[in-house]
Protein backbone atom coordinates (compact mmCIF):
# COMPACT_ATOMS: atom_id res chain seq x y z
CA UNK A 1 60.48 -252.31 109.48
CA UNK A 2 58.96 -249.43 111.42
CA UNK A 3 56.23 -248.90 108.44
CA UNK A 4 55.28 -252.73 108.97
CA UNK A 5 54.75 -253.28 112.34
CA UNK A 6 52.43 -250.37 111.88
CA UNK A 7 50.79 -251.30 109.17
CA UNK A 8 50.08 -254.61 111.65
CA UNK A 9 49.71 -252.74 114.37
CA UNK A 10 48.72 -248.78 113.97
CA UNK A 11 50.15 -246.85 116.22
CA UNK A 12 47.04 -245.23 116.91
CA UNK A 13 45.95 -247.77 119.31
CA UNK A 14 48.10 -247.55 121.75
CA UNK A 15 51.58 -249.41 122.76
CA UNK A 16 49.57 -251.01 125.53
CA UNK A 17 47.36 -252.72 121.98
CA UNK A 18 50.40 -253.89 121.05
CA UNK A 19 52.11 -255.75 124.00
CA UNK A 20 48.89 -257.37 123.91
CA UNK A 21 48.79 -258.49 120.70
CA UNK A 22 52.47 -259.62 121.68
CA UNK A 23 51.60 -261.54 124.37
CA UNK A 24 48.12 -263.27 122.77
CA UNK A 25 50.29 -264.19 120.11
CA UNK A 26 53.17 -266.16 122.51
CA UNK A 27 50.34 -267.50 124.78
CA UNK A 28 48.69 -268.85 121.41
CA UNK A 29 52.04 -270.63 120.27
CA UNK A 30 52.12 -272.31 122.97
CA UNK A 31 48.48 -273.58 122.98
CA UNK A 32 49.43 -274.87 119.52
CA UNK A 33 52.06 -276.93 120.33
CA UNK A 34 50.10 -278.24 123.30
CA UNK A 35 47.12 -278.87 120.25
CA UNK A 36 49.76 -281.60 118.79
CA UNK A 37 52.37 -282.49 122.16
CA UNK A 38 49.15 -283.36 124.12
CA UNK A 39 47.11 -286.01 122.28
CA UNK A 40 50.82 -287.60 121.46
CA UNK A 41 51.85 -287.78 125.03
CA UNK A 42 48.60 -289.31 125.79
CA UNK A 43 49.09 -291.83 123.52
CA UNK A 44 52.42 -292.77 124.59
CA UNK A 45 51.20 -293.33 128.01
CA UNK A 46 48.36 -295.39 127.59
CA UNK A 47 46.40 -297.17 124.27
CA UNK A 48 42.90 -297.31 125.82
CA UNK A 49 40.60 -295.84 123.74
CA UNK A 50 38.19 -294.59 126.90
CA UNK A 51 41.29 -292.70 128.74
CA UNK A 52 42.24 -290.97 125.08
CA UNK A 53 38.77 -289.93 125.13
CA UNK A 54 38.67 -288.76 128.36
CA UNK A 55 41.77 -286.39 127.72
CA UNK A 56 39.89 -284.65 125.03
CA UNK A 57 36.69 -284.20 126.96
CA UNK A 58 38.77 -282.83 130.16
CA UNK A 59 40.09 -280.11 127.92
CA UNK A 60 36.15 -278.89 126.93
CA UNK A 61 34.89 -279.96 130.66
CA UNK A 62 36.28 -276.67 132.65
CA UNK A 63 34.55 -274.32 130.27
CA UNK A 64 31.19 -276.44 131.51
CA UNK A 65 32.22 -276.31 135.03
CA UNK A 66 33.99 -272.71 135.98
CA UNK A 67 33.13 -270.58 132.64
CA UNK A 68 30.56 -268.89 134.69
CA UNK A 69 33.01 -268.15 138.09
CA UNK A 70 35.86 -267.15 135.44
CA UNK A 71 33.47 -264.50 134.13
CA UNK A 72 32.63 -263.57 137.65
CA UNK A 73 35.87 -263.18 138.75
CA UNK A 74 37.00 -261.49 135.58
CA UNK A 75 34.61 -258.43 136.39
CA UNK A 76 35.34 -258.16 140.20
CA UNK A 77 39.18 -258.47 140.09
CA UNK A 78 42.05 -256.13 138.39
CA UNK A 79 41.93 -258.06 135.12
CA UNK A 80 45.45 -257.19 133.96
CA UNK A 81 46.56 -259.15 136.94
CA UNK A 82 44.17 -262.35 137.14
CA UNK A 83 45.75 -262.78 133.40
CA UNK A 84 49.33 -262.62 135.06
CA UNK A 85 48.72 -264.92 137.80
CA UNK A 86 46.75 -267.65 135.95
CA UNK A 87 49.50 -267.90 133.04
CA UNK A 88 52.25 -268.55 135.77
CA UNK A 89 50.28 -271.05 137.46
CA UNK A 90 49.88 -272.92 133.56
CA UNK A 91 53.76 -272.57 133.11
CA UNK A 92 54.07 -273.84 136.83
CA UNK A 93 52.11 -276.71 135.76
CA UNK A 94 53.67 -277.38 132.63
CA UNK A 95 56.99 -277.23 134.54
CA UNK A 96 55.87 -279.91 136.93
CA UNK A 97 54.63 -281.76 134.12
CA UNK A 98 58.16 -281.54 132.11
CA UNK A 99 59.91 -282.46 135.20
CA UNK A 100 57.89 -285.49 136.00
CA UNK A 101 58.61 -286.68 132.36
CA UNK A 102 62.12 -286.16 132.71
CA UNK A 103 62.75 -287.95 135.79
CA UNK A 104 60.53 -290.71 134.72
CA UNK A 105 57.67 -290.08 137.14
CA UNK A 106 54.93 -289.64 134.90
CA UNK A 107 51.45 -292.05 134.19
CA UNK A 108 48.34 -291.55 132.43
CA UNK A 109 47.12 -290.35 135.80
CA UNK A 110 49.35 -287.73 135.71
CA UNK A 111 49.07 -286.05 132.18
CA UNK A 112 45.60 -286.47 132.97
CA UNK A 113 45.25 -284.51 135.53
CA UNK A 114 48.22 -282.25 134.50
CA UNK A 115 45.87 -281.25 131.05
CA UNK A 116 42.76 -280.71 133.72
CA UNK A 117 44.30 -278.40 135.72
CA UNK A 118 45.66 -276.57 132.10
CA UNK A 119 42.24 -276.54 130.97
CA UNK A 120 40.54 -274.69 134.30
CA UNK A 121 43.64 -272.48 133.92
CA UNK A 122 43.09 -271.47 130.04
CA UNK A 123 38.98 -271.07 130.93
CA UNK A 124 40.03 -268.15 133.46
CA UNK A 125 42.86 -266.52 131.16
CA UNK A 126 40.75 -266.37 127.91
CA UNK A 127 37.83 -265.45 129.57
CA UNK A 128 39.87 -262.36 130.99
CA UNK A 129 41.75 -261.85 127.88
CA UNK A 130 38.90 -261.30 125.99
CA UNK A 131 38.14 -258.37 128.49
CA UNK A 132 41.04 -256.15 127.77
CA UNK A 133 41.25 -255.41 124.34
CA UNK A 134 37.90 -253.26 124.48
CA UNK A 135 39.56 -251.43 127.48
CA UNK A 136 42.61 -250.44 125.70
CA UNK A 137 41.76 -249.17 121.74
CA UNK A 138 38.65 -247.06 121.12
CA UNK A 139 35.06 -248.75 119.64
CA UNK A 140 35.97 -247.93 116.26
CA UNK A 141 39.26 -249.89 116.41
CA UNK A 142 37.80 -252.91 118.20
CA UNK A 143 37.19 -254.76 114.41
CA UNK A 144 41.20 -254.04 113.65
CA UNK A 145 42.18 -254.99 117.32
CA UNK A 146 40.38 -258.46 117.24
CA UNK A 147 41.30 -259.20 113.61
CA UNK A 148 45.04 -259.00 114.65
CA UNK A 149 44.50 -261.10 117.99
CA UNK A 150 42.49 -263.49 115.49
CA UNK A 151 45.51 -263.91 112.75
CA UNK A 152 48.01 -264.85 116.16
CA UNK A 153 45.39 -267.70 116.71
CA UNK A 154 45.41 -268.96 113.72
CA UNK A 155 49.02 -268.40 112.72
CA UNK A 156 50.44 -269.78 116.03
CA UNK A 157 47.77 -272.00 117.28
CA UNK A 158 46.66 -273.55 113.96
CA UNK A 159 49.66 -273.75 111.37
CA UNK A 160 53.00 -273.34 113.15
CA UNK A 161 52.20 -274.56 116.73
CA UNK A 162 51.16 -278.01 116.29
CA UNK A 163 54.40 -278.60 113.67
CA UNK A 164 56.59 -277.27 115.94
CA UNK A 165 55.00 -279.31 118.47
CA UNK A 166 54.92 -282.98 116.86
CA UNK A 167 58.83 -282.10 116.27
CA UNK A 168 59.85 -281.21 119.71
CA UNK A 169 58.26 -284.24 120.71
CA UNK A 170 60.22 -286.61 118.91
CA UNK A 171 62.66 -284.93 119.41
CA UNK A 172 61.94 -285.30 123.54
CA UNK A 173 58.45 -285.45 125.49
CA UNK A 174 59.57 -282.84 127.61
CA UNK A 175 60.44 -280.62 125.08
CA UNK A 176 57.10 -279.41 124.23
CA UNK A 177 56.27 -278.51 127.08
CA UNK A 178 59.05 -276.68 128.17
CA UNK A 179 58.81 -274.31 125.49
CA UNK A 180 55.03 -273.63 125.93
CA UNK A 181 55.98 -272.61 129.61
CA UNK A 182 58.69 -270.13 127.99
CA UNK A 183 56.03 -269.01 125.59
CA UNK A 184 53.62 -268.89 128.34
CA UNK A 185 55.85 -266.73 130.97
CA UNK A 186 56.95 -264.59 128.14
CA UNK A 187 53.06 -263.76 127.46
CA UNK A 188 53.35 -262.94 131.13
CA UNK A 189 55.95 -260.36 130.80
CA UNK A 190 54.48 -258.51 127.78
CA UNK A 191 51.06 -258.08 129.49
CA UNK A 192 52.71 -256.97 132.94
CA UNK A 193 54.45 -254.35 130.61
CA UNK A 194 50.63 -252.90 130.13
CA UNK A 195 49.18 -250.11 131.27
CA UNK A 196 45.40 -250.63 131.65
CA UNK A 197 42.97 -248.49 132.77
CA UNK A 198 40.53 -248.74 135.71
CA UNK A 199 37.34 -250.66 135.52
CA UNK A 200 34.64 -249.12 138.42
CA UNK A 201 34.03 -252.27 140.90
CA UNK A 202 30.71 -253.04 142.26
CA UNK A 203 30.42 -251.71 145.70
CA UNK A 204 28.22 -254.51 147.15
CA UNK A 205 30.10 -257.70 147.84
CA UNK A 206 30.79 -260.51 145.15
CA UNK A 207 28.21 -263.81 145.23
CA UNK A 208 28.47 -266.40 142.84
CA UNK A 209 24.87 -266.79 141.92
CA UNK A 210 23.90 -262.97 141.78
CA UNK A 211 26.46 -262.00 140.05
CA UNK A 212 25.82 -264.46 137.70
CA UNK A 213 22.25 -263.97 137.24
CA UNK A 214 23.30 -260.00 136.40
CA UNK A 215 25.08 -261.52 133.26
CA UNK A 216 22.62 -263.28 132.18
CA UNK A 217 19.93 -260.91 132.89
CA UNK A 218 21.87 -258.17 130.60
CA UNK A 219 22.20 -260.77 128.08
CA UNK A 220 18.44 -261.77 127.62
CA UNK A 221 17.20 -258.34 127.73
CA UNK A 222 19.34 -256.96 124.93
CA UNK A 223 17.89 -258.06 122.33
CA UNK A 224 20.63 -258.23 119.97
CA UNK A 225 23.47 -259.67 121.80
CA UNK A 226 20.49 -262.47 122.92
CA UNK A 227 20.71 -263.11 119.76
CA UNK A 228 23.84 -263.40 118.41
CA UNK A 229 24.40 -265.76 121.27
CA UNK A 230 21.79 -267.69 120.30
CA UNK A 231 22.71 -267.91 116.52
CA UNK A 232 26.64 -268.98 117.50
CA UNK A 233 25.38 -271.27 119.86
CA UNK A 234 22.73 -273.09 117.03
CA UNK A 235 25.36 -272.30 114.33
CA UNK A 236 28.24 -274.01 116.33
CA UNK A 237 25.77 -277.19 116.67
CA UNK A 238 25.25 -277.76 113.10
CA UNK A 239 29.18 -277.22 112.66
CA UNK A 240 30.66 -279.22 115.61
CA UNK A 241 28.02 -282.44 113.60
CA UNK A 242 29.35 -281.94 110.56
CA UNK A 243 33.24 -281.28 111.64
CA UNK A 244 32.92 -284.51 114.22
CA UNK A 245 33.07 -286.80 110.69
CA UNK A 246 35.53 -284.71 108.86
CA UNK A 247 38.47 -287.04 109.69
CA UNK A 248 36.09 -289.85 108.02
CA UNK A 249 35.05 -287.94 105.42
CA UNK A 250 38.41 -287.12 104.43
CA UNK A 251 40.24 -290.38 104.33
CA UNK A 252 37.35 -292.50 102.90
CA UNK A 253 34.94 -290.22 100.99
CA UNK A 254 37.85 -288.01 99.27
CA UNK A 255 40.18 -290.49 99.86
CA UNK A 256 43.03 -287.78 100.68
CA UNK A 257 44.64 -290.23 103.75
CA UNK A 258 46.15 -288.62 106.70
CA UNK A 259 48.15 -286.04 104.85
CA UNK A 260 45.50 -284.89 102.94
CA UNK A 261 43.59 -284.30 105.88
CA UNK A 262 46.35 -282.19 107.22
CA UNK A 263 46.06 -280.35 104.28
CA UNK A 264 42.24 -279.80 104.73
CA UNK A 265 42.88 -278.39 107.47
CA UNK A 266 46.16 -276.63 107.10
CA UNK A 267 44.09 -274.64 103.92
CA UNK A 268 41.34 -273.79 106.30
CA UNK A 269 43.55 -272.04 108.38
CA UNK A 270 45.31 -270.26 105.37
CA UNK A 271 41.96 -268.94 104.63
CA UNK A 272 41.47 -267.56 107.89
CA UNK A 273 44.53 -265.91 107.57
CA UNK A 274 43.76 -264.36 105.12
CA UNK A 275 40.22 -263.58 106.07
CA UNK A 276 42.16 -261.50 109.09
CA UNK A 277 44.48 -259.76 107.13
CA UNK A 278 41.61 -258.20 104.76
CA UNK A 279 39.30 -257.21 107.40
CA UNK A 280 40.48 -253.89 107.61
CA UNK A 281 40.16 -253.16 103.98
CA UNK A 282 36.25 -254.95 104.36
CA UNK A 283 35.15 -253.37 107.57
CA UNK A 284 35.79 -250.06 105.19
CA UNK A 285 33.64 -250.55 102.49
CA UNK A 286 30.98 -253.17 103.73
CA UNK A 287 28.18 -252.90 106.40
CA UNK A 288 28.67 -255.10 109.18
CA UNK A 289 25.32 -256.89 108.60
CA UNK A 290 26.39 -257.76 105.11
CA UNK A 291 29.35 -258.86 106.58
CA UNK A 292 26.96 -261.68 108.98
CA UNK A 293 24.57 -262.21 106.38
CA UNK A 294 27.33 -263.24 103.75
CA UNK A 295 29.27 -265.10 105.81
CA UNK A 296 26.27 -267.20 107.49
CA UNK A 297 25.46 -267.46 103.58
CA UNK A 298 28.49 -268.78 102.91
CA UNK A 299 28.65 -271.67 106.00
CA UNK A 300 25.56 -272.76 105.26
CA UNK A 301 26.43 -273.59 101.39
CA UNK A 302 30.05 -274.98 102.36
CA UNK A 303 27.78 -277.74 104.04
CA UNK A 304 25.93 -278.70 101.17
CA UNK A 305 29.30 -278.40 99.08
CA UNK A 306 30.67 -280.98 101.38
CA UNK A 307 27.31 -283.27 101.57
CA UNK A 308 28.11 -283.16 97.31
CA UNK A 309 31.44 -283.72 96.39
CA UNK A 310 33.65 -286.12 96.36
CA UNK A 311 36.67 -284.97 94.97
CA UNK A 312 39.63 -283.89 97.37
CA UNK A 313 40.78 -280.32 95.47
CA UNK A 314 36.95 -278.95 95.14
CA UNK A 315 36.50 -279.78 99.33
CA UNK A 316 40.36 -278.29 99.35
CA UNK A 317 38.58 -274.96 98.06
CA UNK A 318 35.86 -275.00 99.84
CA UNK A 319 37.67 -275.38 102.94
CA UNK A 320 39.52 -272.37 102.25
CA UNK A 321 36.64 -270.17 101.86
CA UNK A 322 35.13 -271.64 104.90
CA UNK A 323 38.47 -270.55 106.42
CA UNK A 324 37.95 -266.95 105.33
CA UNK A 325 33.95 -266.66 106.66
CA UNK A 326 35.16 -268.54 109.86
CA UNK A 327 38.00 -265.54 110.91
CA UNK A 328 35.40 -262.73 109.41
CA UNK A 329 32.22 -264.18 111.19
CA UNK A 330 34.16 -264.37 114.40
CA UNK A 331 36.18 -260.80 114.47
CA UNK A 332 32.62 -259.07 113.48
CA UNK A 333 30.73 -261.16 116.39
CA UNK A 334 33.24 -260.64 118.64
CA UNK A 335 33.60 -256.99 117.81
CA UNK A 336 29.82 -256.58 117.94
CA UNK A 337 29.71 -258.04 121.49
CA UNK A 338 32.32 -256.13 122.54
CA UNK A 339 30.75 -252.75 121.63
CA UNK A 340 27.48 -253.60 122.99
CA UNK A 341 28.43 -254.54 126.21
CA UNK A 342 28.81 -252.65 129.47
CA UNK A 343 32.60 -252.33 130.27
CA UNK A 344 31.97 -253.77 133.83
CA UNK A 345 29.85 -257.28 132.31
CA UNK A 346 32.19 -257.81 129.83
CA UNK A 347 33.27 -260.95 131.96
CA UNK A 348 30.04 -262.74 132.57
CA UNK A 349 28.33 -261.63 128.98
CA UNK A 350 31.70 -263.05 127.32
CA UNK A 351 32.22 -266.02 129.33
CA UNK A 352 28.15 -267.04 128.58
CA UNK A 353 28.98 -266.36 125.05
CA UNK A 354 31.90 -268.52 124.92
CA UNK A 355 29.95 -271.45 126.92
CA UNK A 356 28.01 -271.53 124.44
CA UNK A 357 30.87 -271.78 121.64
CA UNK A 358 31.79 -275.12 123.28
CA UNK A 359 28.72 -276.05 124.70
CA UNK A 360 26.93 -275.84 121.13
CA UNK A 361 30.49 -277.83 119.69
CA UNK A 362 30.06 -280.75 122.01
CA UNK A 363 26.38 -280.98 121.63
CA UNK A 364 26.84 -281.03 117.71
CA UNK A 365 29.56 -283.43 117.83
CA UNK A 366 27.46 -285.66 119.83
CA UNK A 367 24.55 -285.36 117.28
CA UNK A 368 27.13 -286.06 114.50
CA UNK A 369 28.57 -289.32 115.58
CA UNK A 370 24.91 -290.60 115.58
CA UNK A 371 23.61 -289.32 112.40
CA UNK A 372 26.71 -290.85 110.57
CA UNK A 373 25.98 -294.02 111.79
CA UNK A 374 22.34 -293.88 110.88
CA UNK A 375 22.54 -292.16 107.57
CA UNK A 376 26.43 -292.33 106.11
CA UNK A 377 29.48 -289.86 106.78
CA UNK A 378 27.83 -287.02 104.42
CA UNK A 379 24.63 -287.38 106.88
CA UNK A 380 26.12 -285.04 109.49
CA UNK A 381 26.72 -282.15 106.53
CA UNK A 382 23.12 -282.64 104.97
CA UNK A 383 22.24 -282.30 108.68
CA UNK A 384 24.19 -278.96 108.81
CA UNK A 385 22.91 -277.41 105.85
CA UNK A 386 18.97 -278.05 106.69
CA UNK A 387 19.72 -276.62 109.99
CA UNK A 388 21.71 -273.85 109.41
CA UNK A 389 19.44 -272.67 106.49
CA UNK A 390 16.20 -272.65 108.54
CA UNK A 391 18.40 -271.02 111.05
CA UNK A 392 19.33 -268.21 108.73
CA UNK A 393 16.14 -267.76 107.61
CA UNK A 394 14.75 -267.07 110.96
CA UNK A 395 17.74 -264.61 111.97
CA UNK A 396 17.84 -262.85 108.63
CA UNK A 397 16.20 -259.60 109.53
CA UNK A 398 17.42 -259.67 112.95
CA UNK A 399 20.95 -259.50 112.00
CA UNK A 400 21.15 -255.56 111.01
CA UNK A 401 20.33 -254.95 114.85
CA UNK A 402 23.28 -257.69 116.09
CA UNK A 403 25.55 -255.63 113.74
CA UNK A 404 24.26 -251.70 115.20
CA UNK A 405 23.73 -253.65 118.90
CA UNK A 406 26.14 -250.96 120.68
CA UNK A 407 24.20 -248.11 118.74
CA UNK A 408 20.69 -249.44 119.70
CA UNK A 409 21.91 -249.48 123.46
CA UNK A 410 23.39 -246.23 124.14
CA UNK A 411 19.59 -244.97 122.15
CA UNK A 412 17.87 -247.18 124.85
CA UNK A 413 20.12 -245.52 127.27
């Protein structure tokens, strides 16, 4: 057993690396069985199409509103701690939230605002996540360290979390919720169990606005982190259009129904699972620009793949393959970022990054709603391809300086 958990997670990098991993892993479990529990309860509290919208869109709307103050405050406060206190106030939440549904005491009103007040919560604990790991295993173990945080995602957040959700729900609305606020306060306990070191505090006093304008100032004038920003942010436009159909596109262009869109999406997970588990073994023999450029490659074609075929089992393997570019592409961006950035921004540069994860999702899935009802449900994926191949043909060269971005900045140094 002892041989496993290192070959999962090398002693090397610390025990602190691994009640970390522990405690992104139970945090993520319960964000899966939220991912199913959620929508349901909405559901069974009202039918009005507008109010189930508006439940989705309050989960993206915090990252919008406070992704910039959560990025702020990650880089003036003791991080370790901000992670602590905001996960007890989501379990607190979640416990008001169970206890209102068993007493009976619950409306729309109140899930709505009860998933609100989650989603301003989970803005300022991922944002400060995402901080630690580079303060706890060395630069050269940062690919290994996010490739194992990765595989909990997808493992707990993306397979097993939304099963084990829709089945504590009928089995009681409560229920789901209960156990995320276990899963949540146990995350809590494995990352109080961490010893972190120090991060140097700016001496002047915090403001909003300056310190947010240092972010982004760091982040437009290195060049290569400005652009690997930019490319996930175009990138994640041309993908949130062409997911934003892929319910359609699954039940009436492959005609698969609603399990075989489960499946779609269940295999895309595998994939990424797998993608994580072989990243050690890649990062070994392959240069991380190879890494981009394939991957990028890869995306882009999976669109036309999808634009082409209509036959459930050849979308079944594409999805899969998209599955195993999606977890790559992401460890090697995130590891890239991490490297390159000053231990003290880490906060603001990751919280503009992830903005503008979501902000280029909902701008894409905006896009994609109107191109399929201008030009068909395989409009949004013709729409992906064009875009993401000029894109990659304008980042091409650029992309050996995203992957050496830490390198190039201590030489600037």
């Amino acid at each position: 057993m002892s041989r496993i958990v290192d070959a999962v997670l090398p002693a090397r990098m610390g025990t602190p690396f691994r009640w970390l991993v522990g405690s992104s892993w139970s945090s993520n479990l319960g964000d899966g069985i939220a991912l199913a529990a959620g929508p349901l309860l909405v559901a069974s509290q009202t039918s009005d199409p507008l109010l189930v919208a508006l439940a989705a869109l309050l989960q993206r709307l915090p990252w919008l509103l406070f992704g910039l103050s959560a990025g702020v405050v990650a880089d003036r406060v003791d991080r370790r701690r901000l992670v602590i206190v905001v996960n007890l106030i989501r379990a607190g939440v979640l416990a008001v939230l169970a206890l209102a549904l068993v007493t009976g005491a619950v409306d729309v009103v109140v899930v709505l605002t009860a998933m609100f007040l989650m989603g301003v919560a989970e803005v300022f604990a991922d944002t400060t996540s995402g901080t630690l790991l580079p303060m706890l295993v060395a630069k050269r173990d940062l690919g290994v360290g996010t490739a194992r945080v990765m595989a909990g995602h997808l493992t707990m957040n993306n397979l097993a979390g939304p099963a084990i959700g829709a089945f504590l729900f009928a089995a009681g609305a409560a229920w789901p919720f209960v156990v995320q606020a276990l899963c949540l306060v146990l995350a809590v306990i494995l990352v109080s169990r961490m010893a972190v070191p120090a991060v140097p505090r700016p001496e002047t006093p915090s403001h909003l606005r300056r310190d947010v304008a240092e972010g982004w100032r760091w982040t437009w004038g290195n060049a290569p982190v400005r652009t690997l920003t930019l490319t996930i942010v175009t990138f994640n436009v041309t993908y949130g259009a062409a997911w934003s159909v892929l319910v359609l596109y699954a039940t009436d262009t492959l005609d698969l129904g609603a399990v075989g869109f489960g499946l779609l999406t269940s295999v895309s997970a595998l994939g990424g699972v797998l993608g994580t588990i072989g990243y050690d073994w890649l990062e070994r023999r392959v240069g991380l620009a190879d890494i981009m450029r394939v991957g990028l490659v890869i995306e882009t074609f999976a669109h036309l793949g999808f634009a082409l075929t209509t036959t459930g089992w050849v979308a079944m393997v594409i999805m899969f393959v998209f599955g195993v570019h999606a977890s790559v592409w992401g460890t090697t961006a995130r590891t890239v970022r991490m490297r390159a950035v000053p231990m003290a921004l880490q906060g603001r540069v990751g919280s503009l990054y992830l903005i503008g994860v979501f902000g280029g999702m909902v701008a894409g899935q905006a896009l994609g709603g109107v191109i399929a009802r201008i030009w068909g449900i395989t409009g949004p994926f013709w729409f992906a391809f064009v875009g993401s191949a000029l894109i990659l043909v304008l980042i091409w060269r650029q992309l050996e300086h995203i992957a050496h971005a830490d390198e190039e900045a201590l030489a600037a140094a």
